[in-house]
Protein backbone atom coordinates (compact mmCIF):
# COMPACT_ATOMS: atom_id res chain seq x y z
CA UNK A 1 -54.13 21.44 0.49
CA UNK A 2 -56.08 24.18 1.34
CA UNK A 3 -59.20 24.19 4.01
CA UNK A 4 -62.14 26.35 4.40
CA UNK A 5 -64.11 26.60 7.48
CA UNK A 6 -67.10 28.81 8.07
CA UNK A 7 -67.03 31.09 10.92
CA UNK A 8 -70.05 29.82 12.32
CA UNK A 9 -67.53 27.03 13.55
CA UNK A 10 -65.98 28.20 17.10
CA UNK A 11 -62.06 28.18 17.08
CA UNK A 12 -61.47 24.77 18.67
CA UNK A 13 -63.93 23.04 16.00
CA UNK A 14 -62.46 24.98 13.50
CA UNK A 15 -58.61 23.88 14.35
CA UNK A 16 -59.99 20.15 14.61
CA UNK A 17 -61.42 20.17 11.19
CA UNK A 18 -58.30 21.69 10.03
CA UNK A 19 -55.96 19.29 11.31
CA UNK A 20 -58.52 16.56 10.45
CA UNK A 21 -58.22 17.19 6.96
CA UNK A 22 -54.83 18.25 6.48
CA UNK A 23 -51.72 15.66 5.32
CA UNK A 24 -47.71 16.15 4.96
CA UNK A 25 -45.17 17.16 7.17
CA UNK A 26 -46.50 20.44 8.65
CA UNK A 27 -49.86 22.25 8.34
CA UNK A 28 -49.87 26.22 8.51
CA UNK A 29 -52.72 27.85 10.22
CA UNK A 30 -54.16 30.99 8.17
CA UNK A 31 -57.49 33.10 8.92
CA UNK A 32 -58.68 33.80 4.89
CA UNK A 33 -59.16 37.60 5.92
CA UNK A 34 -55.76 38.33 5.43
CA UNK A 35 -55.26 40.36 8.45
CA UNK A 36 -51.97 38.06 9.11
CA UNK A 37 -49.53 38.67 6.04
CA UNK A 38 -49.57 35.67 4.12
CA UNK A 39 -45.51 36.41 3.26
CA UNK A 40 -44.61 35.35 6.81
CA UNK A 41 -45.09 31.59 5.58
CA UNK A 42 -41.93 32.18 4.31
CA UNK A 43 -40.11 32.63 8.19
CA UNK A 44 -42.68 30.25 9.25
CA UNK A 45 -41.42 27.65 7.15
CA UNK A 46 -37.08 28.67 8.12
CA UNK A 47 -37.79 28.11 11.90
CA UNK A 48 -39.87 24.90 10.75
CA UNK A 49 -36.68 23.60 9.04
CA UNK A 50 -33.97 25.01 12.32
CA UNK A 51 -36.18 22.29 13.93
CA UNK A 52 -39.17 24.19 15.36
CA UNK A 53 -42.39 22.27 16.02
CA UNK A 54 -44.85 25.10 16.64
CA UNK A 55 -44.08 28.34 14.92
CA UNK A 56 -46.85 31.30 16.19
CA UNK A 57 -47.11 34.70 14.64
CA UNK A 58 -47.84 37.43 17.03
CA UNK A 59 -50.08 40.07 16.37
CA UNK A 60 -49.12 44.09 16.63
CA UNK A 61 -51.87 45.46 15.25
CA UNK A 62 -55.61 43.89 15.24
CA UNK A 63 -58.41 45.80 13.16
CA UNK A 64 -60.88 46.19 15.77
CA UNK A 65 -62.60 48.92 18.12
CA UNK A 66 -60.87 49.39 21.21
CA UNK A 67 -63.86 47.16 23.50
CA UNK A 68 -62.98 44.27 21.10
CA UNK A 69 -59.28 44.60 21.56
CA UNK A 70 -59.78 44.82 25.08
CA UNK A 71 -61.86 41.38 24.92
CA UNK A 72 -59.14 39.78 22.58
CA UNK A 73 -56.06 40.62 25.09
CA UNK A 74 -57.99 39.60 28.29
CA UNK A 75 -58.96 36.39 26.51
CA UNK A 76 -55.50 35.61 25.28
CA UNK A 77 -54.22 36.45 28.92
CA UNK A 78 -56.52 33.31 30.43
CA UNK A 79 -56.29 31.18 27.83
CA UNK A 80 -52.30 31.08 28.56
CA UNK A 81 -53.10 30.83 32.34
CA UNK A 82 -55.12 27.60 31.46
CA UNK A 83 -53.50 25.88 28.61
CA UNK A 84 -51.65 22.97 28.88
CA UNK A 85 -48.78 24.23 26.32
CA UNK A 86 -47.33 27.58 26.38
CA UNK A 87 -49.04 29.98 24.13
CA UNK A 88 -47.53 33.08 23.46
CA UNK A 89 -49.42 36.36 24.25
CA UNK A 90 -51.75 37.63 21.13
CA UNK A 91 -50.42 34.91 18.94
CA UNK A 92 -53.88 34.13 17.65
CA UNK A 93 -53.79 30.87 15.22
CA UNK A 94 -51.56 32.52 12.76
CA UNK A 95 -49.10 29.03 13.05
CA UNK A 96 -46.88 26.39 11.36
CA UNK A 97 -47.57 23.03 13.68
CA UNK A 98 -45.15 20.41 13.14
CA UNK A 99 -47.07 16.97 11.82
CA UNK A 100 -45.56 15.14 15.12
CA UNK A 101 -46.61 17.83 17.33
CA UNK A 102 -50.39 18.61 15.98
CA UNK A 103 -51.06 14.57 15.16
CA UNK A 104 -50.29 13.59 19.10
């Protein structure tokens, strides 16, 4: 099942909605611009089946001019100080979420 989401939504409505509509034993997260390589599903899906619950791709490179990359690190570096899971630096929500770990 695929879901659309406009980006009028802001990230955490966006990642409810997502998970709201989604069904089966995983659910991978995937921005439709393609700046995260659809061909990682692949991996994504190995480390899902070794018995991972979350599965995050990190990003090396981000399209963006250096004030915006700037913006994007800084943010990722709070939002892992507040979080109530570990979030890996610059992962963005390039994922594979377990069902049992995204349905609690």
């Amino acid at each position: 099942m695929v879901s659309s989401t406009t980006p009028q939504f802001r990230f955490p409505e966006r990642l409810h909605q997502r998970h709201e509509n989604a069904s089966g034993d995983a659910v991978i997260l995937l921005d439709g611009d393609l700046q995260d390589p659809p061909e990682l599903i692949e991996a994504f899906t190995k480390k899902w089946r070794e018995g991972y619950q979350v599965v995050y791709g990190n990003r090396v490179k981000r399209e963006a001019s250096a004030s915006m990359q700037f913006f994007y690190k800084a943010f990722y570096r709070v939002f892992q100080k507040v979080a109530y899971v570990p979030i890996p630096l610059d992962a963005g929500d390039f994922s594979l979420l377990d069902a049992a770990w995204w349905m609690r």
